[in-house]
PDB file of N, CA and C in Angstrom:
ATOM      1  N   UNK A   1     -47.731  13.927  77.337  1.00  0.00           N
ATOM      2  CA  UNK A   1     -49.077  13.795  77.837  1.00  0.00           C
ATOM      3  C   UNK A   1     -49.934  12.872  76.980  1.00  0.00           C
ATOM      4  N   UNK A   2     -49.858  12.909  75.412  1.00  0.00           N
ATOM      5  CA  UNK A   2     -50.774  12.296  74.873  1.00  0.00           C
ATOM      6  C   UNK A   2     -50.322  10.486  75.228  1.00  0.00           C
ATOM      7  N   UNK A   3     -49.258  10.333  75.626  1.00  0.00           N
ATOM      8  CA  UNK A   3     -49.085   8.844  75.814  1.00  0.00           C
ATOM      9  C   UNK A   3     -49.565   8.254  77.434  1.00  0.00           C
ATOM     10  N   UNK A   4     -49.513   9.408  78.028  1.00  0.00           N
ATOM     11  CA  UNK A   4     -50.781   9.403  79.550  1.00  0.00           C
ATOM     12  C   UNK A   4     -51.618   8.526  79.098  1.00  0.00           C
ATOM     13  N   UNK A   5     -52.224   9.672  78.165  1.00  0.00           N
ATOM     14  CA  UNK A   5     -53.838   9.595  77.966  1.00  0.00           C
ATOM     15  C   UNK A   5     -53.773   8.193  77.291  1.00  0.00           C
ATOM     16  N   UNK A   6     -53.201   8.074  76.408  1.00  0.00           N
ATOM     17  CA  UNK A   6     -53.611   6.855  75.744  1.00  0.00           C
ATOM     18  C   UNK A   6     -53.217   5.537  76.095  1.00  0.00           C
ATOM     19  N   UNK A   7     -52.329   5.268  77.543  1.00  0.00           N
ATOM     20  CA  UNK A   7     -52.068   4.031  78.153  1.00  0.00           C
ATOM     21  C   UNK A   7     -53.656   4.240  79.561  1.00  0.00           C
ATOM     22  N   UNK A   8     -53.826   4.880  80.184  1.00  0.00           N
ATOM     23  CA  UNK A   8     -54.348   4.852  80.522  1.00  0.00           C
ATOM     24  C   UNK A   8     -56.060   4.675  80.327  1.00  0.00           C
ATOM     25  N   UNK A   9     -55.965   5.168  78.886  1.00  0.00           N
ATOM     26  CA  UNK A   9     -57.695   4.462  78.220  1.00  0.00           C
ATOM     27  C   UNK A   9     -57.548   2.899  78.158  1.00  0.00           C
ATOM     28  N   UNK A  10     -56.341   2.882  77.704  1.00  0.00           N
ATOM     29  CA  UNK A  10     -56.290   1.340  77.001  1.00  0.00           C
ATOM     30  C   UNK A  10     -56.384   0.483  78.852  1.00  0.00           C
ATOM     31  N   UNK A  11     -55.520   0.644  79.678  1.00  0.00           N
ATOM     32  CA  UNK A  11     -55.972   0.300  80.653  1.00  0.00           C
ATOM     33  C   UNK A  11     -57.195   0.123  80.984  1.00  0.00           C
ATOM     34  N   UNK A  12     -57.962   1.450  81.087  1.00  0.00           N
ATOM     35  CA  UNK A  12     -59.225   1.190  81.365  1.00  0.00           C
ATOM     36  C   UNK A  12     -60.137   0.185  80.612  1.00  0.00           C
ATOM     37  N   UNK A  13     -59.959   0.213  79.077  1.00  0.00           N
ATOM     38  CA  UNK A  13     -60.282  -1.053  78.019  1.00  0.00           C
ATOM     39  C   UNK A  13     -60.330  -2.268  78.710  1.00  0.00           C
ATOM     40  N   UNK A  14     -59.263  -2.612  78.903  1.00  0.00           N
ATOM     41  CA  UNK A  14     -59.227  -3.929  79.244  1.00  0.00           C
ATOM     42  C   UNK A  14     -59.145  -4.511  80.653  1.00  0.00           C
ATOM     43  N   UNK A  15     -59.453  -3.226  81.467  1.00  0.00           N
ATOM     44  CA  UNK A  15     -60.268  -3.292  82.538  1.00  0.00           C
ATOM     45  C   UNK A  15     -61.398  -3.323  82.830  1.00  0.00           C
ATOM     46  N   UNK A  16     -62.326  -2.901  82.096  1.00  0.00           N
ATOM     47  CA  UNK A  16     -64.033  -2.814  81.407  1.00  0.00           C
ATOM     48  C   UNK A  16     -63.921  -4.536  81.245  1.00  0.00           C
ATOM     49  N   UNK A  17     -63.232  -5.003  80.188  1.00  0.00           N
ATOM     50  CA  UNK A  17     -62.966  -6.331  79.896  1.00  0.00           C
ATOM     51  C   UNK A  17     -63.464  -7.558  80.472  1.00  0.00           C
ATOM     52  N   UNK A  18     -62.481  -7.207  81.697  1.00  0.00           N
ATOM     53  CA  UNK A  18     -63.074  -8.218  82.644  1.00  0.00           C
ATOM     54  C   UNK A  18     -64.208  -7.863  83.540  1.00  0.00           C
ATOM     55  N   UNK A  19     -64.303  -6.801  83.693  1.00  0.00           N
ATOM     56  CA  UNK A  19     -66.247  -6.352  84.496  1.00  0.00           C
ATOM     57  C   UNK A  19     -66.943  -6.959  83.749  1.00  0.00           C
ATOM     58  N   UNK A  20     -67.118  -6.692  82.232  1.00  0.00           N
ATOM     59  CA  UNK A  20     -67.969  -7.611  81.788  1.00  0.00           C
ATOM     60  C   UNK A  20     -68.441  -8.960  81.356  1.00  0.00           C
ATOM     61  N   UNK A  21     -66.642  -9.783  81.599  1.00  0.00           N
ATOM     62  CA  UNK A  21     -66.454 -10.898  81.925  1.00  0.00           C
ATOM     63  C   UNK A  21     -67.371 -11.760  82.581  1.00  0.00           C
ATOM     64  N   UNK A  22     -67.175 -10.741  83.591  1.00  0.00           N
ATOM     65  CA  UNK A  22     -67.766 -11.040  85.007  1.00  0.00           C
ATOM     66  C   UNK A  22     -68.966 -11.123  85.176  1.00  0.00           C
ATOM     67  N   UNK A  23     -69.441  -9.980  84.577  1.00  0.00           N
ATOM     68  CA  UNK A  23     -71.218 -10.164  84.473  1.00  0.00           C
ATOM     69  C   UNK A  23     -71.821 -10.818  83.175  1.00  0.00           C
ATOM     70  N   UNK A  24     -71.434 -10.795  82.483  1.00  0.00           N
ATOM     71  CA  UNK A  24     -71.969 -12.229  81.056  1.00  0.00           C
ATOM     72  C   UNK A  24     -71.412 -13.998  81.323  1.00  0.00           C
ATOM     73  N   UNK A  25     -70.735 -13.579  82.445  1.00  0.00           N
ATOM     74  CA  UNK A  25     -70.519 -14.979  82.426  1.00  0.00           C
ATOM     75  C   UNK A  25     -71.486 -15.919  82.483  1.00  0.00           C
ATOM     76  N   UNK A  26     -72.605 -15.898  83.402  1.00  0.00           N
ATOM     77  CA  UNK A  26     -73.662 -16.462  83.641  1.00  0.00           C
ATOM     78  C   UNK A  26     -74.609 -16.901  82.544  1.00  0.00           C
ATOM     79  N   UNK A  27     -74.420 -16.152  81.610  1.00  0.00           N
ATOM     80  CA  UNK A  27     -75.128 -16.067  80.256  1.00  0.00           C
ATOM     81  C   UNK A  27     -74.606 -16.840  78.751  1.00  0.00           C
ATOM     82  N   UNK A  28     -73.034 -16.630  79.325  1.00  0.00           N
ATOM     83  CA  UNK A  28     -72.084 -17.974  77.849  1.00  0.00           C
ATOM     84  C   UNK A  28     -71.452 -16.882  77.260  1.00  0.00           C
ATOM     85  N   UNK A  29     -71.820 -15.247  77.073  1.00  0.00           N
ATOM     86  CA  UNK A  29     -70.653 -14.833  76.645  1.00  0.00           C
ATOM     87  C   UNK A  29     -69.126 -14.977  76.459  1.00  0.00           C
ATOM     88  N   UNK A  30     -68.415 -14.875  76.086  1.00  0.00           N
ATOM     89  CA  UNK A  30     -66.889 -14.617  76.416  1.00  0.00           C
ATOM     90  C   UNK A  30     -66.633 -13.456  75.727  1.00  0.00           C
ATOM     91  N   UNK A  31     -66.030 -12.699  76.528  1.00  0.00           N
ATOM     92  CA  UNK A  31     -65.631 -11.191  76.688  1.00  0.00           C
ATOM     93  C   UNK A  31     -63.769 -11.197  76.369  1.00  0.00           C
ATOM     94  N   UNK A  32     -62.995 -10.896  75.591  1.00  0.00           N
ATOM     95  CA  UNK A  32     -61.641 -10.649  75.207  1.00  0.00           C
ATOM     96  C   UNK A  32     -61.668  -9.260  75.046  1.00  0.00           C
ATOM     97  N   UNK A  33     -60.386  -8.690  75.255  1.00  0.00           N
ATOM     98  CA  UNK A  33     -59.499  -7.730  74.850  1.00  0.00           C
ATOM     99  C   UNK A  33     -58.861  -8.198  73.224  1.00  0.00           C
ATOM    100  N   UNK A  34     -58.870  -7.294  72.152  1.00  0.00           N
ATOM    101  CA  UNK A  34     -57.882  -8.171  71.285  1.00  0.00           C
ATOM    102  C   UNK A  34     -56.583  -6.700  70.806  1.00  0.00           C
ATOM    103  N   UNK A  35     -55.414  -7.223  70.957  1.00  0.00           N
ATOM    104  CA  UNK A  35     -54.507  -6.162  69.751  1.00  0.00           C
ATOM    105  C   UNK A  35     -54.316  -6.859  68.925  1.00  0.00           C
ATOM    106  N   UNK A  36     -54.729  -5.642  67.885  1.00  0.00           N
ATOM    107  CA  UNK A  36     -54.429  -6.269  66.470  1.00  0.00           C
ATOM    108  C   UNK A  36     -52.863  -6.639  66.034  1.00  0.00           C
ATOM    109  N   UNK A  37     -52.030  -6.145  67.026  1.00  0.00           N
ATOM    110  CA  UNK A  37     -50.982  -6.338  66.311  1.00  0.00           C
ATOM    111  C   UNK A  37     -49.897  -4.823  65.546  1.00  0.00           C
ATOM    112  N   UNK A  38     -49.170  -5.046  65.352  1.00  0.00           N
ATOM    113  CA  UNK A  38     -48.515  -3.907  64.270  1.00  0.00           C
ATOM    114  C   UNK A  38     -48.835  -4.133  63.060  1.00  0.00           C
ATOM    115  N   UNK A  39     -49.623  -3.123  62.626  1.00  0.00           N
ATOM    116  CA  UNK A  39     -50.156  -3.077  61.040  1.00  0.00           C
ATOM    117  C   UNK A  39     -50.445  -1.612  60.483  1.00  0.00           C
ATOM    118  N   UNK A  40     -49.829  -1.994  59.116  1.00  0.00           N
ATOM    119  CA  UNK A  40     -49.585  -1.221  58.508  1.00  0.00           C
ATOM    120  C   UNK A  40     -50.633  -0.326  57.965  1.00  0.00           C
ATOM    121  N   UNK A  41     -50.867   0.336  58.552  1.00  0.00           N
ATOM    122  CA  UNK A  41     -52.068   1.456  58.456  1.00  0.00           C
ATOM    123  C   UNK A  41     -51.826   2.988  58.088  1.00  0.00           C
ATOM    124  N   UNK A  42     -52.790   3.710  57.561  1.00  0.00           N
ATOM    125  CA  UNK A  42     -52.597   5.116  57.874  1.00  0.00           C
ATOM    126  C   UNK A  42     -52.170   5.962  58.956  1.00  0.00           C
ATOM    127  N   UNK A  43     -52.981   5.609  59.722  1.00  0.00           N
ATOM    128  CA  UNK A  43     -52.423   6.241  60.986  1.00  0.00           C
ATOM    129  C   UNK A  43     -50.910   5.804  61.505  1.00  0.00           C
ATOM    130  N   UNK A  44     -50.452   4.924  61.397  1.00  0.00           N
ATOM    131  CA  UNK A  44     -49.077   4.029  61.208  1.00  0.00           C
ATOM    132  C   UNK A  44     -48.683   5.347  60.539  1.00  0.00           C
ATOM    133  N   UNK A  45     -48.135   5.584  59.453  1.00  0.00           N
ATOM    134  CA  UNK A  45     -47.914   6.462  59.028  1.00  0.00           C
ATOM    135  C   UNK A  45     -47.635   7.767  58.946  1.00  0.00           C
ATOM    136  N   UNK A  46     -48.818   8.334  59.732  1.00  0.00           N
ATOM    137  CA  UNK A  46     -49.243   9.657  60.288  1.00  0.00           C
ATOM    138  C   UNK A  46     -48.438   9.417  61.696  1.00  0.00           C
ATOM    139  N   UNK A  47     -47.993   8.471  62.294  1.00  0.00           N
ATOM    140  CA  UNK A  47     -47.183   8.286  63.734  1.00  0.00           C
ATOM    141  C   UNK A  47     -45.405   8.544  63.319  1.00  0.00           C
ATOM    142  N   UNK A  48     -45.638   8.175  62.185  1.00  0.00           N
ATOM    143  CA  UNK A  48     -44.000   7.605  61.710  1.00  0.00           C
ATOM    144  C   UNK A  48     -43.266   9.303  61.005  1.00  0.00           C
ATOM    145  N   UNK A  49     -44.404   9.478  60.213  1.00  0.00           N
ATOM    146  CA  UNK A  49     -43.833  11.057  59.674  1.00  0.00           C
ATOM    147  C   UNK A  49     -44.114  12.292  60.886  1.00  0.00           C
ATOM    148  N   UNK A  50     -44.961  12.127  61.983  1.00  0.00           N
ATOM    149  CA  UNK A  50     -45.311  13.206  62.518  1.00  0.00           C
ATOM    150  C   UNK A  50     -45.173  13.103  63.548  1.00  0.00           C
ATOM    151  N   UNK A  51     -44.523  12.049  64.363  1.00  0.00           N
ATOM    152  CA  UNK A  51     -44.086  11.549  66.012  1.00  0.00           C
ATOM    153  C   UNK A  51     -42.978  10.946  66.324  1.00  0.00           C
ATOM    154  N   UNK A  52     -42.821   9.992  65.600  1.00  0.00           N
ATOM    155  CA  UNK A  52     -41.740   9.218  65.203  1.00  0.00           C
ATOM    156  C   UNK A  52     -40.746   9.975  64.629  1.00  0.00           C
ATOM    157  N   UNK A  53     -39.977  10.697  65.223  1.00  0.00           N
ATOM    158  CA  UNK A  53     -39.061  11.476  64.652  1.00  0.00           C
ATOM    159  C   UNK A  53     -37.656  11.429  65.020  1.00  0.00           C
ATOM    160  N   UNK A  54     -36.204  12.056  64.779  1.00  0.00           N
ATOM    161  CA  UNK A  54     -34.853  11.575  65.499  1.00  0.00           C
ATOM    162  C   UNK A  54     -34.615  12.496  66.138  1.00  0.00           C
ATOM    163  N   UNK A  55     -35.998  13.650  66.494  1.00  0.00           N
ATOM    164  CA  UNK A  55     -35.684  14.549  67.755  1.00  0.00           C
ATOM    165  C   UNK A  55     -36.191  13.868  69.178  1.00  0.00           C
ATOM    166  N   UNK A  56     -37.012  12.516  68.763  1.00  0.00           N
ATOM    167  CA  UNK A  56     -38.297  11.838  69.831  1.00  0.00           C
ATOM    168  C   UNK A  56     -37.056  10.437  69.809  1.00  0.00           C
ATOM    169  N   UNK A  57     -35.950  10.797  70.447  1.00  0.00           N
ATOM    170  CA  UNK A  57     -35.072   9.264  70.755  1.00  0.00           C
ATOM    171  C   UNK A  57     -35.914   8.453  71.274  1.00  0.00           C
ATOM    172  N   UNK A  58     -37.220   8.591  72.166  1.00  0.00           N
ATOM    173  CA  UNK A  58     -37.695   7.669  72.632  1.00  0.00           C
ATOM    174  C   UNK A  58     -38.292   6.735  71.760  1.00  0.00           C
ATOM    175  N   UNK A  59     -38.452   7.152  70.345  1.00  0.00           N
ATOM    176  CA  UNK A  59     -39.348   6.449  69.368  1.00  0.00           C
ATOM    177  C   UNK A  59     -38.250   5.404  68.628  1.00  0.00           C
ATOM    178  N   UNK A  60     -36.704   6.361  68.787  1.00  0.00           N
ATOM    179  CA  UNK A  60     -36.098   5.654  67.198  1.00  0.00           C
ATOM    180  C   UNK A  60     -36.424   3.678  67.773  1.00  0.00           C
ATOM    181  N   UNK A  61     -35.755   3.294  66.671  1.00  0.00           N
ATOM    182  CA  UNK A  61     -35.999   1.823  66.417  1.00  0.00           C
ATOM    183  C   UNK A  61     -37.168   1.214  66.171  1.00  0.00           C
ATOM    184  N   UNK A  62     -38.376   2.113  65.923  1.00  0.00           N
ATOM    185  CA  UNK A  62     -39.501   1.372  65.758  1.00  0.00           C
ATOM    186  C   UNK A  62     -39.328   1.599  63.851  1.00  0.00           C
ATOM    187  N   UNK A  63     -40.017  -0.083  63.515  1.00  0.00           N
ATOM    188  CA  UNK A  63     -39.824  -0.204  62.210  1.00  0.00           C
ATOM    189  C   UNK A  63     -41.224  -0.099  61.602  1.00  0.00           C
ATOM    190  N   UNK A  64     -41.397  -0.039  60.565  1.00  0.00           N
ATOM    191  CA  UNK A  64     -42.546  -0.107  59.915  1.00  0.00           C
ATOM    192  C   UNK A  64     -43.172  -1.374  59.678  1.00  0.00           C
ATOM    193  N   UNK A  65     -44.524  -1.946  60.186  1.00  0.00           N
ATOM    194  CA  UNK A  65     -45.407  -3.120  60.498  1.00  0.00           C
ATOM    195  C   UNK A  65     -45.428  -3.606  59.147  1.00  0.00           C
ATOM    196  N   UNK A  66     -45.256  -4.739  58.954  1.00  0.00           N
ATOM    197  CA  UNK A  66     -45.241  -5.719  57.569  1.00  0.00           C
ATOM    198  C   UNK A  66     -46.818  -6.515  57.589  1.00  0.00           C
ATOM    199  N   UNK A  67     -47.820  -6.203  58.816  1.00  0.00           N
ATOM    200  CA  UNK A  67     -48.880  -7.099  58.907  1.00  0.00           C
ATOM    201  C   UNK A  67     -49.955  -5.763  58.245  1.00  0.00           C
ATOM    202  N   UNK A  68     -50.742  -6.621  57.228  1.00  0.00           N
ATOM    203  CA  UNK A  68     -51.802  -5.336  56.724  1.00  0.00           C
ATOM    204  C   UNK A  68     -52.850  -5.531  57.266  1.00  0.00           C
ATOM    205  N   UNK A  69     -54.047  -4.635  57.385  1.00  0.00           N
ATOM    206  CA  UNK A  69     -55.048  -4.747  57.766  1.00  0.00           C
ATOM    207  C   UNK A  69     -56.190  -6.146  57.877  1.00  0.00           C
ATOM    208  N   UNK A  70     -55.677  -6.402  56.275  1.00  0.00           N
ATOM    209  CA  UNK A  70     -56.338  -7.696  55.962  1.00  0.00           C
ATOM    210  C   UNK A  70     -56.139  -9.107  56.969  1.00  0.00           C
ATOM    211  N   UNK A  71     -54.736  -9.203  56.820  1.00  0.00           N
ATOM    212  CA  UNK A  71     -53.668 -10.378  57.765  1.00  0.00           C
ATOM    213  C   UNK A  71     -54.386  -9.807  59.413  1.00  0.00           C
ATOM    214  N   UNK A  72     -54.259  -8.878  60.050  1.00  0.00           N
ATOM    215  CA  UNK A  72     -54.491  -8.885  61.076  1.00  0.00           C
ATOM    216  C   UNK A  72     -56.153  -9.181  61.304  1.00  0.00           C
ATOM    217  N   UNK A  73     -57.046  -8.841  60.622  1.00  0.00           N
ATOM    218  CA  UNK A  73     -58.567  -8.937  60.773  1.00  0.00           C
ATOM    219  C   UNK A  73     -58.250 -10.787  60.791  1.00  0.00           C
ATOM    220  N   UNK A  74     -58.020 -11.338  59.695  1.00  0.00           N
ATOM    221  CA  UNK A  74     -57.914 -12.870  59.695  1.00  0.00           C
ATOM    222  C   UNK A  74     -57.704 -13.512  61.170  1.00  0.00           C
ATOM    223  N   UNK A  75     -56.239 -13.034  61.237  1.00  0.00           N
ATOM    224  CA  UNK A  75     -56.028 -13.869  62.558  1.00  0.00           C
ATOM    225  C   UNK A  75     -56.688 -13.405  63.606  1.00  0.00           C
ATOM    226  N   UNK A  76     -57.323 -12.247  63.729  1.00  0.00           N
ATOM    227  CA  UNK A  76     -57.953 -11.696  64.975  1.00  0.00           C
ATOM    228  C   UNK A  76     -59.248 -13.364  65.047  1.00  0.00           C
ATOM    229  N   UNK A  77     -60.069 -13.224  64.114  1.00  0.00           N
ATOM    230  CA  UNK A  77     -61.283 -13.898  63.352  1.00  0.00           C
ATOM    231  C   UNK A  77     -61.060 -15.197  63.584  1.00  0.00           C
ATOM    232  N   UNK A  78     -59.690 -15.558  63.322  1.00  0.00           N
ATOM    233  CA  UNK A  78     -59.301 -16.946  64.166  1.00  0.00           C
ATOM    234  C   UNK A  78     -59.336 -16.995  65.677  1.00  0.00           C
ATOM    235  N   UNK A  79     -58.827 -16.195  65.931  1.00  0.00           N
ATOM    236  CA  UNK A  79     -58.650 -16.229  67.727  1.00  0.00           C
ATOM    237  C   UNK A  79     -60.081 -15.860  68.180  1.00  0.00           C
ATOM    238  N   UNK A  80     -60.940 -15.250  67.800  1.00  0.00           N
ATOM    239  CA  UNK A  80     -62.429 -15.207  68.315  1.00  0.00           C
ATOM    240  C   UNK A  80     -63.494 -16.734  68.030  1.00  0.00           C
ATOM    241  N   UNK A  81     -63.091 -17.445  66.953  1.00  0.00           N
ATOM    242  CA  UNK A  81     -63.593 -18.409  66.382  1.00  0.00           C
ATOM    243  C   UNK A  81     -63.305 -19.529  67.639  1.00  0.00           C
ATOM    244  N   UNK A  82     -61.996 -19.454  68.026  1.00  0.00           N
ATOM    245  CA  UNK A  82     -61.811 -20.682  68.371  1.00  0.00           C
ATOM    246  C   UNK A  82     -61.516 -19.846  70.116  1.00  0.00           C
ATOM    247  N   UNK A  83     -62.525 -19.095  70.844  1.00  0.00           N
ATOM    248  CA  UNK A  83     -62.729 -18.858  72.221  1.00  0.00           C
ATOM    249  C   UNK A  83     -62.999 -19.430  72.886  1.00  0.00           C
ATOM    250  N   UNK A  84     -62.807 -20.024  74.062  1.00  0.00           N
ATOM    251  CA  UNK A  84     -63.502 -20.784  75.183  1.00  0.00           C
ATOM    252  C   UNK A  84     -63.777 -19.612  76.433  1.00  0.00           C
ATOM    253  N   UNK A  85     -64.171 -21.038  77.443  1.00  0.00           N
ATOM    254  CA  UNK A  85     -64.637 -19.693  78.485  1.00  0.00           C
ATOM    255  C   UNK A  85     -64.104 -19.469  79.459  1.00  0.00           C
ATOM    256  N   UNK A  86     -62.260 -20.478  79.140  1.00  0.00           N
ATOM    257  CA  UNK A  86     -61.460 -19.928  80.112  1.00  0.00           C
ATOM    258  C   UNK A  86     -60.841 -18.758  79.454  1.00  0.00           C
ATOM    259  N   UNK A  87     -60.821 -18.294  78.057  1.00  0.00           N
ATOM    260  CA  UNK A  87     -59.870 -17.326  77.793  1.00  0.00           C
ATOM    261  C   UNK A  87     -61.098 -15.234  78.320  1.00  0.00           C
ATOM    262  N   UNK A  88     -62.589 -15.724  78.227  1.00  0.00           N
ATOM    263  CA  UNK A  88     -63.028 -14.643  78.996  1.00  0.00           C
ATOM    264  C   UNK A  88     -62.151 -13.887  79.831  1.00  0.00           C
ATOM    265  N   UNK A  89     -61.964 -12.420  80.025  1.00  0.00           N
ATOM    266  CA  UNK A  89     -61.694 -11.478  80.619  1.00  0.00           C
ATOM    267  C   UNK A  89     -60.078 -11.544  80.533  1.00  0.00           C
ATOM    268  N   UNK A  90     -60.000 -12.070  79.146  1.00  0.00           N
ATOM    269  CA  UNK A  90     -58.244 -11.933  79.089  1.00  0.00           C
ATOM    270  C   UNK A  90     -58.009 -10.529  77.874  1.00  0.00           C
ATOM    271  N   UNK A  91     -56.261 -10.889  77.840  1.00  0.00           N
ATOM    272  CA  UNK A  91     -55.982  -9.582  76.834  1.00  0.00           C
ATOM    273  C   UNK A  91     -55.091 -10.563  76.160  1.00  0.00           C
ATOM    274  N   UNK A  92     -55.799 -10.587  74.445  1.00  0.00           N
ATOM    275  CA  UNK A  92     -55.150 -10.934  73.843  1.00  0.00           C
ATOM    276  C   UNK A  92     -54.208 -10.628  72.685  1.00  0.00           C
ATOM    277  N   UNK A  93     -53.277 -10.872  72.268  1.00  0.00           N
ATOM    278  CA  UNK A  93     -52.790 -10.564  71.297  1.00  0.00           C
ATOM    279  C   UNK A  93     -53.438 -11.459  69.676  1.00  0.00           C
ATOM    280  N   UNK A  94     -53.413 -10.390  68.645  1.00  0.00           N
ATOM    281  CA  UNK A  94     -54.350 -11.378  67.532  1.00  0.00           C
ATOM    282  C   UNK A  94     -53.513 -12.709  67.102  1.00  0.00           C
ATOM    283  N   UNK A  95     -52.765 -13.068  67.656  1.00  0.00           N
ATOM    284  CA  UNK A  95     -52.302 -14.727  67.220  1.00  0.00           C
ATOM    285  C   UNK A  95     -53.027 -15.296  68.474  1.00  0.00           C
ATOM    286  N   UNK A  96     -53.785 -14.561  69.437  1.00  0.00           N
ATOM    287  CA  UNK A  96     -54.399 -15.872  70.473  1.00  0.00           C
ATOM    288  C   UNK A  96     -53.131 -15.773  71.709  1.00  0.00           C
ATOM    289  N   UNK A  97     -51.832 -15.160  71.857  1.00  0.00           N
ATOM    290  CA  UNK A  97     -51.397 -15.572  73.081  1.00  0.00           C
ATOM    291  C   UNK A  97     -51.741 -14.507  73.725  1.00  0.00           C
ATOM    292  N   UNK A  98     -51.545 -14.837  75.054  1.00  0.00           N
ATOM    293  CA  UNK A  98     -52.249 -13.745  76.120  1.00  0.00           C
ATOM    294  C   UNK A  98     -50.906 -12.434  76.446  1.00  0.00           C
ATOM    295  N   UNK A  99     -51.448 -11.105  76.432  1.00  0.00           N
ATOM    296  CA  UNK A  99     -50.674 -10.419  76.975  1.00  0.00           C
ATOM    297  C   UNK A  99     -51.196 -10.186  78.436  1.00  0.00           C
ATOM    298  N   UNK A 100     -50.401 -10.022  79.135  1.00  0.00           N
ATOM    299  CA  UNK A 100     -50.282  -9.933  81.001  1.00  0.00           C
ATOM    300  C   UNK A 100     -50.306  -8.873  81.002  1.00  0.00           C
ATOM    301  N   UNK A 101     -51.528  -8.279  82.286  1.00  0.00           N
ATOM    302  CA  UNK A 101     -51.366  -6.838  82.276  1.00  0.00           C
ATOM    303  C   UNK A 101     -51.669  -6.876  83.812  1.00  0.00           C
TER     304      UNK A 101
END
């Protein structure tokens, strides 16, 4: 259930996304979705010892994120820097390419 809940917010996220795309456009906003990426975080952590387990086969093979907080804020900071106003109401990944949803 908790992975319901939490594809379906994120859906809604970046469905909000483009509504507001839509309505700041007129104004010069540009509106993005961004993932940061896999990074190595606490909560990372708290997923890996307390979810991530070899009773949860659905999890094995996930490795531990080599990108730190720092590295991902950067490149996010790049990809907002350099926005235009065709990339509005997209979903991006923090290197700037688009994920399709």
């Amino acid at each position: 259930m908790p992975a319901l809940l939490f594809s379906s917010r994120k859906c809604a996220c970046v469905a909000e996304t483009t509504v507001l795309a839509n309505d700041l456009k007129s104004e010069g906003f540009k509106v993005v979705s961004l993932h940061p990426g896999e990074v190595n975080t606490v909560m990372w952590k708290h997923l890996k010892d307390n979810v991530f387990t070899e009773s949860n086969k659905s999890m094995s093979g996930w490795r531990q994120p080599s990108m730190t907080p720092q590295q991902s804020v950067q490149a996010m900071l790049q990809v907002i820097t350099g926005l235009t106003t065709n990339d509005s109401g997209k979903f991006l990944l923090y290197n700037g390419s688009v994920i399709p949803w």
